[in-house]
C-alpha atoms as a PDB file:
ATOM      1  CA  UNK A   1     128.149 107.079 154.348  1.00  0.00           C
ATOM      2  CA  UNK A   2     128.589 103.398 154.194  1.00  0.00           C
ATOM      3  CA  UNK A   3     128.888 101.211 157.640  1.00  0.00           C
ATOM      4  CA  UNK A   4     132.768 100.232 155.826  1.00  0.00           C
ATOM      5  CA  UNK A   5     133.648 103.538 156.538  1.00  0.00           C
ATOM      6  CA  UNK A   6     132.790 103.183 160.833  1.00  0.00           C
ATOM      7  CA  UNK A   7     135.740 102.452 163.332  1.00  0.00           C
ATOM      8  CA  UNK A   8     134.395  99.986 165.766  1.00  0.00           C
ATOM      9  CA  UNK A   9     137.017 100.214 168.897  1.00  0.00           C
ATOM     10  CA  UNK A  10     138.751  97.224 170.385  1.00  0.00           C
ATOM     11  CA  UNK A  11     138.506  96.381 174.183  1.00  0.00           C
ATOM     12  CA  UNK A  12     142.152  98.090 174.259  1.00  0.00           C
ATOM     13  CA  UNK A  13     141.123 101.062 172.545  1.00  0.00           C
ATOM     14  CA  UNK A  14     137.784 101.453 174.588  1.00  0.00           C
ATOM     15  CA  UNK A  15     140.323 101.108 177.242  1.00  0.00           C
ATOM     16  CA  UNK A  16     142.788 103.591 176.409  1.00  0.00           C
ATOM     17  CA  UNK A  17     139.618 105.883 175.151  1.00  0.00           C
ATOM     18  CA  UNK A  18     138.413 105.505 179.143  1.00  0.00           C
ATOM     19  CA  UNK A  19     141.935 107.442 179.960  1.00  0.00           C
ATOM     20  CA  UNK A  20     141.645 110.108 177.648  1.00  0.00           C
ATOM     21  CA  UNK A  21     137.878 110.465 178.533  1.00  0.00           C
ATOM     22  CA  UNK A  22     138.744 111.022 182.386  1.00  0.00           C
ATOM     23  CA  UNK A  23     141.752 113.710 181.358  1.00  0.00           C
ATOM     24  CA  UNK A  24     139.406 115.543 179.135  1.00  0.00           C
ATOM     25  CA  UNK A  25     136.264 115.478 181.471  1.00  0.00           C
ATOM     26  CA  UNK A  26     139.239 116.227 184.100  1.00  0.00           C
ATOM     27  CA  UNK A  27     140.645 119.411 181.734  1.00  0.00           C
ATOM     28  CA  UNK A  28     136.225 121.091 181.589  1.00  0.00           C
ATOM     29  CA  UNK A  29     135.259 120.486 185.055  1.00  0.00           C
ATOM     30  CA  UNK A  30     138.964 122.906 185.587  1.00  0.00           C
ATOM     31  CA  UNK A  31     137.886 124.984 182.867  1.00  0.00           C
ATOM     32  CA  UNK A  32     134.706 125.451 184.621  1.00  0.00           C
ATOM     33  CA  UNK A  33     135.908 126.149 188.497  1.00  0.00           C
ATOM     34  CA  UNK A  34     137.713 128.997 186.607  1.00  0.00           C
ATOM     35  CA  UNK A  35     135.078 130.859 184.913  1.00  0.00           C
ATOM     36  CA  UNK A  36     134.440 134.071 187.151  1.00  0.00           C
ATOM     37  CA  UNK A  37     134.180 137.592 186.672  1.00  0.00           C
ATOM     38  CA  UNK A  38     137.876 139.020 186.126  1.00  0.00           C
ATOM     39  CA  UNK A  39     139.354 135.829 184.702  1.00  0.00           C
ATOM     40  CA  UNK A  40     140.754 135.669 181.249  1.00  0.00           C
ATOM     41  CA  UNK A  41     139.831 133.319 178.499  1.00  0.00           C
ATOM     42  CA  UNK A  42     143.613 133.211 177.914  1.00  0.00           C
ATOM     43  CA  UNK A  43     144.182 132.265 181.562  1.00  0.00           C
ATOM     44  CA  UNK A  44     141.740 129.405 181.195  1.00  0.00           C
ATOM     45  CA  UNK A  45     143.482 127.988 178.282  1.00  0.00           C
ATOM     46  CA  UNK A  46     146.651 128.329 179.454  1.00  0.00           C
ATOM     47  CA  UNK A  47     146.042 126.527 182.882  1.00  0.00           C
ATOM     48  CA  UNK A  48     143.886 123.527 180.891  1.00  0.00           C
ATOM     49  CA  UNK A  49     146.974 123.457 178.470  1.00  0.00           C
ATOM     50  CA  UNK A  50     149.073 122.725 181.345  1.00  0.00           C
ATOM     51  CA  UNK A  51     146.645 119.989 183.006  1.00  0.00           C
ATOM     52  CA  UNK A  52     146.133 117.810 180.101  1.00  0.00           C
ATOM     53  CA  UNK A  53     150.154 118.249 179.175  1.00  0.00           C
ATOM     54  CA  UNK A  54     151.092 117.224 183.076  1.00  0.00           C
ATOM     55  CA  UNK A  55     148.691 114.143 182.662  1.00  0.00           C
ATOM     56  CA  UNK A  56     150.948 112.745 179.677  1.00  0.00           C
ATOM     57  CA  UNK A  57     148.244 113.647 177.345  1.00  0.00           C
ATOM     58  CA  UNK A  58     148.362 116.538 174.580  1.00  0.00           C
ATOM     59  CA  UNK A  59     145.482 119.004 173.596  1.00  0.00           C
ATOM     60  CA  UNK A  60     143.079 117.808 170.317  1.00  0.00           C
ATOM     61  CA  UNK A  61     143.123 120.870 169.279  1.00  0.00           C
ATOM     62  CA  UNK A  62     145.635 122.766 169.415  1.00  0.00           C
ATOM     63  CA  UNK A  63     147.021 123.462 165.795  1.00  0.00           C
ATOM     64  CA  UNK A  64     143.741 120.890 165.201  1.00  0.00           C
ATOM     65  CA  UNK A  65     143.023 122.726 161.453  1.00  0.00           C
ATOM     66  CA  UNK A  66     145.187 125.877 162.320  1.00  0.00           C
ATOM     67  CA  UNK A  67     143.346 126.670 165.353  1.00  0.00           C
ATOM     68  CA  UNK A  68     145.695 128.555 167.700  1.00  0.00           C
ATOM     69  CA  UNK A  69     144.506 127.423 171.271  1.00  0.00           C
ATOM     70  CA  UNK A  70     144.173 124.284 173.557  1.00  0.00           C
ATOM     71  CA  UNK A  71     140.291 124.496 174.393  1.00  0.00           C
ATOM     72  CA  UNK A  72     137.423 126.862 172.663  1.00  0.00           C
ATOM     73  CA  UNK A  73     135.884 129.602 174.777  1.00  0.00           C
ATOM     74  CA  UNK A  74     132.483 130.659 173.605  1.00  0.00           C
ATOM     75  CA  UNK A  75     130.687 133.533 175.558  1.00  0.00           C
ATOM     76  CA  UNK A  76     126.972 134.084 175.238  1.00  0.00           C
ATOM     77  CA  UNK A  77     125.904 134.727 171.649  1.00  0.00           C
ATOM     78  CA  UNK A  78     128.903 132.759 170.711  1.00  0.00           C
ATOM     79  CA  UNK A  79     127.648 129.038 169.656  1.00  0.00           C
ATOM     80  CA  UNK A  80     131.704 127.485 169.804  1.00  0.00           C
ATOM     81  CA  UNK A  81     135.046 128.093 168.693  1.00  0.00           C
ATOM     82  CA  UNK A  82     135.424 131.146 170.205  1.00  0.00           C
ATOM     83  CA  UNK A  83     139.115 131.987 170.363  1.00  0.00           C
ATOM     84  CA  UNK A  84     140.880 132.278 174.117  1.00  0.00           C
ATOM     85  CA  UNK A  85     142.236 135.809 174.645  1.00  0.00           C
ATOM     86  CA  UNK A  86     142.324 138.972 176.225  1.00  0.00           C
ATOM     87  CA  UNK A  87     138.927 139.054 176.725  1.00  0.00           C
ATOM     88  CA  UNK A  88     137.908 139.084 180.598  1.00  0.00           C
ATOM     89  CA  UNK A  89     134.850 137.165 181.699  1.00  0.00           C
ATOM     90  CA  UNK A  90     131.945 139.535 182.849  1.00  0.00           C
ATOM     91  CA  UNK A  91     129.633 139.135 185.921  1.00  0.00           C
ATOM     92  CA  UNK A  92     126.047 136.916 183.995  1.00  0.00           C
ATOM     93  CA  UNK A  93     128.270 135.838 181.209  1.00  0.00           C
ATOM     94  CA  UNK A  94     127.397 132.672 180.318  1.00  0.00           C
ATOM     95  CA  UNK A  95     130.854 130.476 179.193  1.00  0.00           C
ATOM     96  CA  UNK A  96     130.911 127.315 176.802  1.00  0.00           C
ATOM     97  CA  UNK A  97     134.193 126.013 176.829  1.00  0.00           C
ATOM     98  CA  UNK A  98     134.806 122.923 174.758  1.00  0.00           C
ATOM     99  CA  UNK A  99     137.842 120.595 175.395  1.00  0.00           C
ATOM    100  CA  UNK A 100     139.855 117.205 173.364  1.00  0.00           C
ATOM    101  CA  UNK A 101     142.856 115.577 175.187  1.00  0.00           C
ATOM    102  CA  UNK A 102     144.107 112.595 173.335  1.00  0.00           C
ATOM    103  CA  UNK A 103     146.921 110.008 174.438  1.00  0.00           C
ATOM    104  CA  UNK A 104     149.244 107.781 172.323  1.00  0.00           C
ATOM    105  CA  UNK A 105     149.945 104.221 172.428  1.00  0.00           C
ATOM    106  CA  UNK A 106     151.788 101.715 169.554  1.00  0.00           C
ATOM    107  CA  UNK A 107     151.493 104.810 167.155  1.00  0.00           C
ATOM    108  CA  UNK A 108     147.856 105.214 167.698  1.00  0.00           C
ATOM    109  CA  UNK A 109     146.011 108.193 169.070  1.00  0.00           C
ATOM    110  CA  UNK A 110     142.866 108.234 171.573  1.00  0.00           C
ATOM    111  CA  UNK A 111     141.057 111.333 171.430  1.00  0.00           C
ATOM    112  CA  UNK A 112     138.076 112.444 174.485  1.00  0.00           C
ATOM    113  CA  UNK A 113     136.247 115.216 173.672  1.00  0.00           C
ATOM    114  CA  UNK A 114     133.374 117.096 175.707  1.00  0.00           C
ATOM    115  CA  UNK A 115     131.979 120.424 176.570  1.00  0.00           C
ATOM    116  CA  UNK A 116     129.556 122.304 178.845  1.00  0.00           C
ATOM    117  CA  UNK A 117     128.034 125.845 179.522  1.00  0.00           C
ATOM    118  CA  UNK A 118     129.480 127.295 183.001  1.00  0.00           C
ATOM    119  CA  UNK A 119     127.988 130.565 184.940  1.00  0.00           C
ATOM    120  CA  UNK A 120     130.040 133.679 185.757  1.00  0.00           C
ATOM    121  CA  UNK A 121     128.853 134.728 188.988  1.00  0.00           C
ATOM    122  CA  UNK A 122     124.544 135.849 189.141  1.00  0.00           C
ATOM    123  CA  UNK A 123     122.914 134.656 185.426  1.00  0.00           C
ATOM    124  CA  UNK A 124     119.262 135.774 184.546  1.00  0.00           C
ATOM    125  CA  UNK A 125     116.725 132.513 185.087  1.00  0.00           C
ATOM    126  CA  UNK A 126     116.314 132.664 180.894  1.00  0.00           C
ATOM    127  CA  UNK A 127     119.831 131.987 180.332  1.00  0.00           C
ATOM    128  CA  UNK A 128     119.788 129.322 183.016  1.00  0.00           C
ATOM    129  CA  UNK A 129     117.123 127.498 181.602  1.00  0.00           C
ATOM    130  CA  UNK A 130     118.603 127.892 178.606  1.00  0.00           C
ATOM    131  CA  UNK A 131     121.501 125.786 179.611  1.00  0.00           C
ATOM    132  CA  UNK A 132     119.749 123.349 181.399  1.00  0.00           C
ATOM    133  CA  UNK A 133     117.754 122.358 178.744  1.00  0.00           C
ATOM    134  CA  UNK A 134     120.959 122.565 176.338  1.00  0.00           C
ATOM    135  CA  UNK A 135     122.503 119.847 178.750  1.00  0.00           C
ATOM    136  CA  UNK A 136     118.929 117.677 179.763  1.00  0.00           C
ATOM    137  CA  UNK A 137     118.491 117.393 175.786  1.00  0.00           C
ATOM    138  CA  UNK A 138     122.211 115.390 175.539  1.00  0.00           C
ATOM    139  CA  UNK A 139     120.770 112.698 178.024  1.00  0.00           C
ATOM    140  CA  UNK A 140     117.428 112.815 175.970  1.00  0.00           C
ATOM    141  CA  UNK A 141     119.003 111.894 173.019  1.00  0.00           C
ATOM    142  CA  UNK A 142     121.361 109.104 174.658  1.00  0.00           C
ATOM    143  CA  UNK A 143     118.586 107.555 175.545  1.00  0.00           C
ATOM    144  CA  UNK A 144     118.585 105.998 172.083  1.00  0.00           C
ATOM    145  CA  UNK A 145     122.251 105.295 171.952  1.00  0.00           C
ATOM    146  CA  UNK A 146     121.918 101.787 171.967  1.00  0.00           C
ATOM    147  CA  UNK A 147     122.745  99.084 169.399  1.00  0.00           C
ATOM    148  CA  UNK A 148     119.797  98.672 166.942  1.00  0.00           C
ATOM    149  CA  UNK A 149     118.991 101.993 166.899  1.00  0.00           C
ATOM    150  CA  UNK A 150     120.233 104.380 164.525  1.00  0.00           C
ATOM    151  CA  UNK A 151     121.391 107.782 164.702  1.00  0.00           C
ATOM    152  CA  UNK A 152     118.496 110.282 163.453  1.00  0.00           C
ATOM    153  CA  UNK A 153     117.060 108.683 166.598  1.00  0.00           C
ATOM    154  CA  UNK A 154     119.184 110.304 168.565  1.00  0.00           C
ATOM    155  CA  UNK A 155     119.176 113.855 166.738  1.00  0.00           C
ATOM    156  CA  UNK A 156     115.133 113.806 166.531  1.00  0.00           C
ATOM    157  CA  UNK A 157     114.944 113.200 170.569  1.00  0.00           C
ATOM    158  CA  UNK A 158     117.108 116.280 171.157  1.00  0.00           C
ATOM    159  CA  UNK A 159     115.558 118.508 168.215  1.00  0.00           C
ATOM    160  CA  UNK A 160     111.995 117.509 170.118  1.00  0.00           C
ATOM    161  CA  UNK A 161     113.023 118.268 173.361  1.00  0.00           C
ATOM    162  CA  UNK A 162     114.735 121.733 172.839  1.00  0.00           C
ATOM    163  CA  UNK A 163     112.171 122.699 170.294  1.00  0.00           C
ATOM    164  CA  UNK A 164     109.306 121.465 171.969  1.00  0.00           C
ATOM    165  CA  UNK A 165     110.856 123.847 174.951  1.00  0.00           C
ATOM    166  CA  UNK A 166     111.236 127.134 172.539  1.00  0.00           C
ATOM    167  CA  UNK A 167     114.546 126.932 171.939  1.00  0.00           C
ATOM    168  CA  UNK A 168     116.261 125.952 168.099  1.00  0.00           C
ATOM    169  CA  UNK A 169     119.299 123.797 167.559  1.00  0.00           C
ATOM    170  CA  UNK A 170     122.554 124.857 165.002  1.00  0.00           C
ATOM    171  CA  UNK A 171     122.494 123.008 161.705  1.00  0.00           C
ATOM    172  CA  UNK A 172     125.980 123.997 160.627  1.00  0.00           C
ATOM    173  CA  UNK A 173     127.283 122.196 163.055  1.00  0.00           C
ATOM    174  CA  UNK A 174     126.925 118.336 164.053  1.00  0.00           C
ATOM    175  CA  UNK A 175     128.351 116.006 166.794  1.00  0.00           C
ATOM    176  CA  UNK A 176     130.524 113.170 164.983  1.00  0.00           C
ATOM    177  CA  UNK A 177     132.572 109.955 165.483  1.00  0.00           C
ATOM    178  CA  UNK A 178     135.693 109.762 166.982  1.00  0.00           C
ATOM    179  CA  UNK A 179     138.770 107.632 168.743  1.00  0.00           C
ATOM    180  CA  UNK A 180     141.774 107.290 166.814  1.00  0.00           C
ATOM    181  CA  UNK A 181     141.410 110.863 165.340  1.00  0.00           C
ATOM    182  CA  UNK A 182     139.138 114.369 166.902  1.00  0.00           C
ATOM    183  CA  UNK A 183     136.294 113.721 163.642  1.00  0.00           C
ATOM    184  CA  UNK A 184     135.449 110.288 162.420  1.00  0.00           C
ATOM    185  CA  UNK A 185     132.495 108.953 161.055  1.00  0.00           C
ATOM    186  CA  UNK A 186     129.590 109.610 161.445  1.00  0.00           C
ATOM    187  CA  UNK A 187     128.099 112.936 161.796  1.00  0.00           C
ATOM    188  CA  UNK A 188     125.403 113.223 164.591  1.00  0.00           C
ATOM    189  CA  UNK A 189     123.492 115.977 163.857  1.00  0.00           C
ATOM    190  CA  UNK A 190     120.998 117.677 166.642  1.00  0.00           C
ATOM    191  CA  UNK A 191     118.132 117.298 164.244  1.00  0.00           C
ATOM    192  CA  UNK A 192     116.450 114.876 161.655  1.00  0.00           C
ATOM    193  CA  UNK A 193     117.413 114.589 158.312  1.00  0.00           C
ATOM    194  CA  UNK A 194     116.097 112.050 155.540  1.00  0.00           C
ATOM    195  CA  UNK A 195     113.570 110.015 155.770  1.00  0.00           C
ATOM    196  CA  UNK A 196     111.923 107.338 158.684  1.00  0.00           C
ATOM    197  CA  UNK A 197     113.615 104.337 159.416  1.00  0.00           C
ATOM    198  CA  UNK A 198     116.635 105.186 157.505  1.00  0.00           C
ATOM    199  CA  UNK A 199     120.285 106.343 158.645  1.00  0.00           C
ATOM    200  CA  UNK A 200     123.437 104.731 160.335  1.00  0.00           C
ATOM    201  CA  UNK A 201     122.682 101.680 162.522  1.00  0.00           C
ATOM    202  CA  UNK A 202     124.375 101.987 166.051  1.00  0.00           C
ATOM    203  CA  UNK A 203     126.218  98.941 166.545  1.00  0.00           C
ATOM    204  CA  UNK A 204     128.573  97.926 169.942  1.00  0.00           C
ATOM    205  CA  UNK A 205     132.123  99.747 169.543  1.00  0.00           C
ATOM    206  CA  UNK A 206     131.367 102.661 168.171  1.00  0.00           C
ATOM    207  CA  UNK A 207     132.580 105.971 170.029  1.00  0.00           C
ATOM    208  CA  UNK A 208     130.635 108.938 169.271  1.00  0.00           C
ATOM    209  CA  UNK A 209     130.643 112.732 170.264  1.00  0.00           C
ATOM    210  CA  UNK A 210     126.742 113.609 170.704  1.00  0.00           C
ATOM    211  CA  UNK A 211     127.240 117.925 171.357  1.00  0.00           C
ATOM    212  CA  UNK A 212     123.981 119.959 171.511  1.00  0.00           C
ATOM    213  CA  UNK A 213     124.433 123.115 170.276  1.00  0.00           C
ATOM    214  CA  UNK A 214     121.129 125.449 171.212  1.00  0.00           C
ATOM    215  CA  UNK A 215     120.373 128.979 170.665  1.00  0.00           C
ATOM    216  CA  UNK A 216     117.702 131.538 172.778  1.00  0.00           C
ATOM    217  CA  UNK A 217     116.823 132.899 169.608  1.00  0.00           C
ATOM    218  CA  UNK A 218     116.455 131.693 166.012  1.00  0.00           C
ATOM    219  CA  UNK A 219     118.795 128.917 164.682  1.00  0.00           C
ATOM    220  CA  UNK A 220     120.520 130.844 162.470  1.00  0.00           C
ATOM    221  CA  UNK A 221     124.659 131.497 162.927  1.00  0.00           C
ATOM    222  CA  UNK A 222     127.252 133.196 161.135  1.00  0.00           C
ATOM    223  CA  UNK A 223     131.323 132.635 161.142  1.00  0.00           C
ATOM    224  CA  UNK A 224     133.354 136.183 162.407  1.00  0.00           C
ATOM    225  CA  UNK A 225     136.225 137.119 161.041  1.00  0.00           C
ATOM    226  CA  UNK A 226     138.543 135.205 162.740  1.00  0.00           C
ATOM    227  CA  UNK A 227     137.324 132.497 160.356  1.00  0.00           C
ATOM    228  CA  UNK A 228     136.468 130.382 163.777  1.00  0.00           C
ATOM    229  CA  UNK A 229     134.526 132.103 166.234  1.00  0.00           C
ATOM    230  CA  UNK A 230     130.852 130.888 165.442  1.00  0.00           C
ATOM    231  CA  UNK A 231     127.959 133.508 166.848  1.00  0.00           C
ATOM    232  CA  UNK A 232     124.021 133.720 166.433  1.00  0.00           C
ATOM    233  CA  UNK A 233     122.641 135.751 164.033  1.00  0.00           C
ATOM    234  CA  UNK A 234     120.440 137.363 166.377  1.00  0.00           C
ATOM    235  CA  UNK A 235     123.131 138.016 169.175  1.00  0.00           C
ATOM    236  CA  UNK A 236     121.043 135.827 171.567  1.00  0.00           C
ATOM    237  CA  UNK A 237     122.132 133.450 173.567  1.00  0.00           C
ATOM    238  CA  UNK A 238     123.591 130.275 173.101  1.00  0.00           C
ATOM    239  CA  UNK A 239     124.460 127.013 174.940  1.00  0.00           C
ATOM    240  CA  UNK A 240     127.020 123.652 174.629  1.00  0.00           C
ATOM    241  CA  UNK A 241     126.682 120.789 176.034  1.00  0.00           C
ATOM    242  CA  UNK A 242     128.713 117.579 174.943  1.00  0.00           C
ATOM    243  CA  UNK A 243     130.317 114.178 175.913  1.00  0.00           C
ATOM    244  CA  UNK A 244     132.152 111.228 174.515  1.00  0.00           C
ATOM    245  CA  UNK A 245     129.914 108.436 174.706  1.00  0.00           C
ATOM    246  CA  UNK A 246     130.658 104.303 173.529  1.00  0.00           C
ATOM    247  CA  UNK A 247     127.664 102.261 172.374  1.00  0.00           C
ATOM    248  CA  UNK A 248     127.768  98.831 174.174  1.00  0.00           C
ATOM    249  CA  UNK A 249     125.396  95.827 174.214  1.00  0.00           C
ATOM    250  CA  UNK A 250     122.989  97.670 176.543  1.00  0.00           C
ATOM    251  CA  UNK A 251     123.301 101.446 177.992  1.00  0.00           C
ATOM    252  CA  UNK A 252     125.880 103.736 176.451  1.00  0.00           C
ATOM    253  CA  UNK A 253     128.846 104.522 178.889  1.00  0.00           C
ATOM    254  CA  UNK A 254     129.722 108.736 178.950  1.00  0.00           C
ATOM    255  CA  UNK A 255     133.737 108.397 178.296  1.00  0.00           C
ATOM    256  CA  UNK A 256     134.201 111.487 179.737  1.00  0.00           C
ATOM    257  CA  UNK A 257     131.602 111.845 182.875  1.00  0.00           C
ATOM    258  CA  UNK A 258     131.455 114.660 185.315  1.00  0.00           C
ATOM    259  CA  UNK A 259     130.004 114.197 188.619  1.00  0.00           C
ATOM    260  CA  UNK A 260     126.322 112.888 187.754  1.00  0.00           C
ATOM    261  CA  UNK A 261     126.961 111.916 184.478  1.00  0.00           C
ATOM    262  CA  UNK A 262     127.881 108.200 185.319  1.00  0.00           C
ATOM    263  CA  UNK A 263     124.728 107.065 182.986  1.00  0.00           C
ATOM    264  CA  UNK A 264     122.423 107.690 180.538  1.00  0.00           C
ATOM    265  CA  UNK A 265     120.134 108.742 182.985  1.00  0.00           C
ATOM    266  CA  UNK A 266     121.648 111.517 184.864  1.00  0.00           C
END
């Protein structure tokens, strides 16, 4: 993938980025006050629909692809793009629900996209540490979002830290570029390919989704037959953590923060 094919953002769309960011960081942290025992993944997609439409934004993905809902509700051996439904949220469920907002200006779209791993009521310590270390290896590997660097050195810093920690990382699926549409180049994924030394340079301007995905268990996932909902092959756990994050001339800046996550170094 050639650096031609990169879209470096304007100060106006790093700007109108910054909006979107806050209404889709705005859209999980709701997401997450609702996930409780008794409450439906339906409900929860219904009432982030509504936030992110009263905000004068619309939802990424709805119809994003054919996919039939406003955010992705994936619950415990589900990796992502688990379909909101009728399904009720259990007591120790463990909930990744993964959000895009995007707002409009002069024709152009500005997309925000992040996701976390939320608690229903009393979780087990392993699934707990499970998504702590999900979330603590995004920081790890923003560390080396900075211009200069290039991006395997992000994926190796979170493949080291959550296998290092017993855990594996999905290789399906990869965090990617985006701004003026949900998936631009280039892919990020949460492990090293090719060789030292070589891959995309990170230059100032470019707006990146960096989304550990991490399993309990092996690595290994398979699609159901929804044709979306993503699971592991093992039926053990899984966690999500992402954010929309800009590469500057010194720190990256987290697009779409929640509480703590002003910096790099949460």
């Amino acid at each position: 993938m050639s650096g031609e094919m990169l879209l470096l953002k304007s100060a106006r769309d790093i700007e109108m980025m910054r909006r979107a960011g806050k209404i889709t960081a705005a859209a999980r942290a709701l997401a997450g006050e609702m996930v409780k025992p008794g409450v439906s993944t339906r409900a929860i997609d219904r009432a982030v629909r509504e936030y992110i439409i009263s905000e004068g934004a619309r939802p990424s993905f709805l119809n994003y692809n054919g996919y039939p809902a406003s955010v992705c509700i994936s619950i415990n051996e589900q990796v992502i793009h688990g379909i909101p439904g009728h399904r009720t949220i259990q007591e120790g469920d463990i909930v990744s629900v993964d959000v895009g907002a995007f707002i409009t200006d002069d024709f152009k779209e500005y997309h925000g996209d992040c996701a976390a791993t939320f608690f229903a009521g009393e979780c087990s310590q392993e699934v707990k540490d499970l998504v702590s270390v999900t979330r603590q290896s995004f920081f790890e590997g923003i560390k080396f979002a900075k211009a200069g660097n290039r991006v395997p050195d992000i994926s190796g810093a979170i493949q080291k830290y959550c296998e290092s920690r017993g855990y594996s990382v999905v290789r399906e699926f990869v965090g990617h570029g985006i701004g003026y549409r949900m998936h631009e180049p280039p892919e990020i994924p949460n492990y090293v390919t090719g060789l030292p030394g070589r891959g995309i340079r990170l230059v100032p301007g470019m707006t990146l989704a960096v989304e550990p995905m991490v399993n309990m268990g092996g690595a290994e996932i398979r699609v159901l037959h929804d044709g979306w909902t993503v699971e592991t092959a093992d039926r053990k756990p899984s966690a999500h953590y992402e954010n929309t994050i800009l590469i500057t001339d010194g720190e990256p800046e987290i697009l779409t923060p929640a509480d703590g996550d002003r910096s790099y170094g949460a």
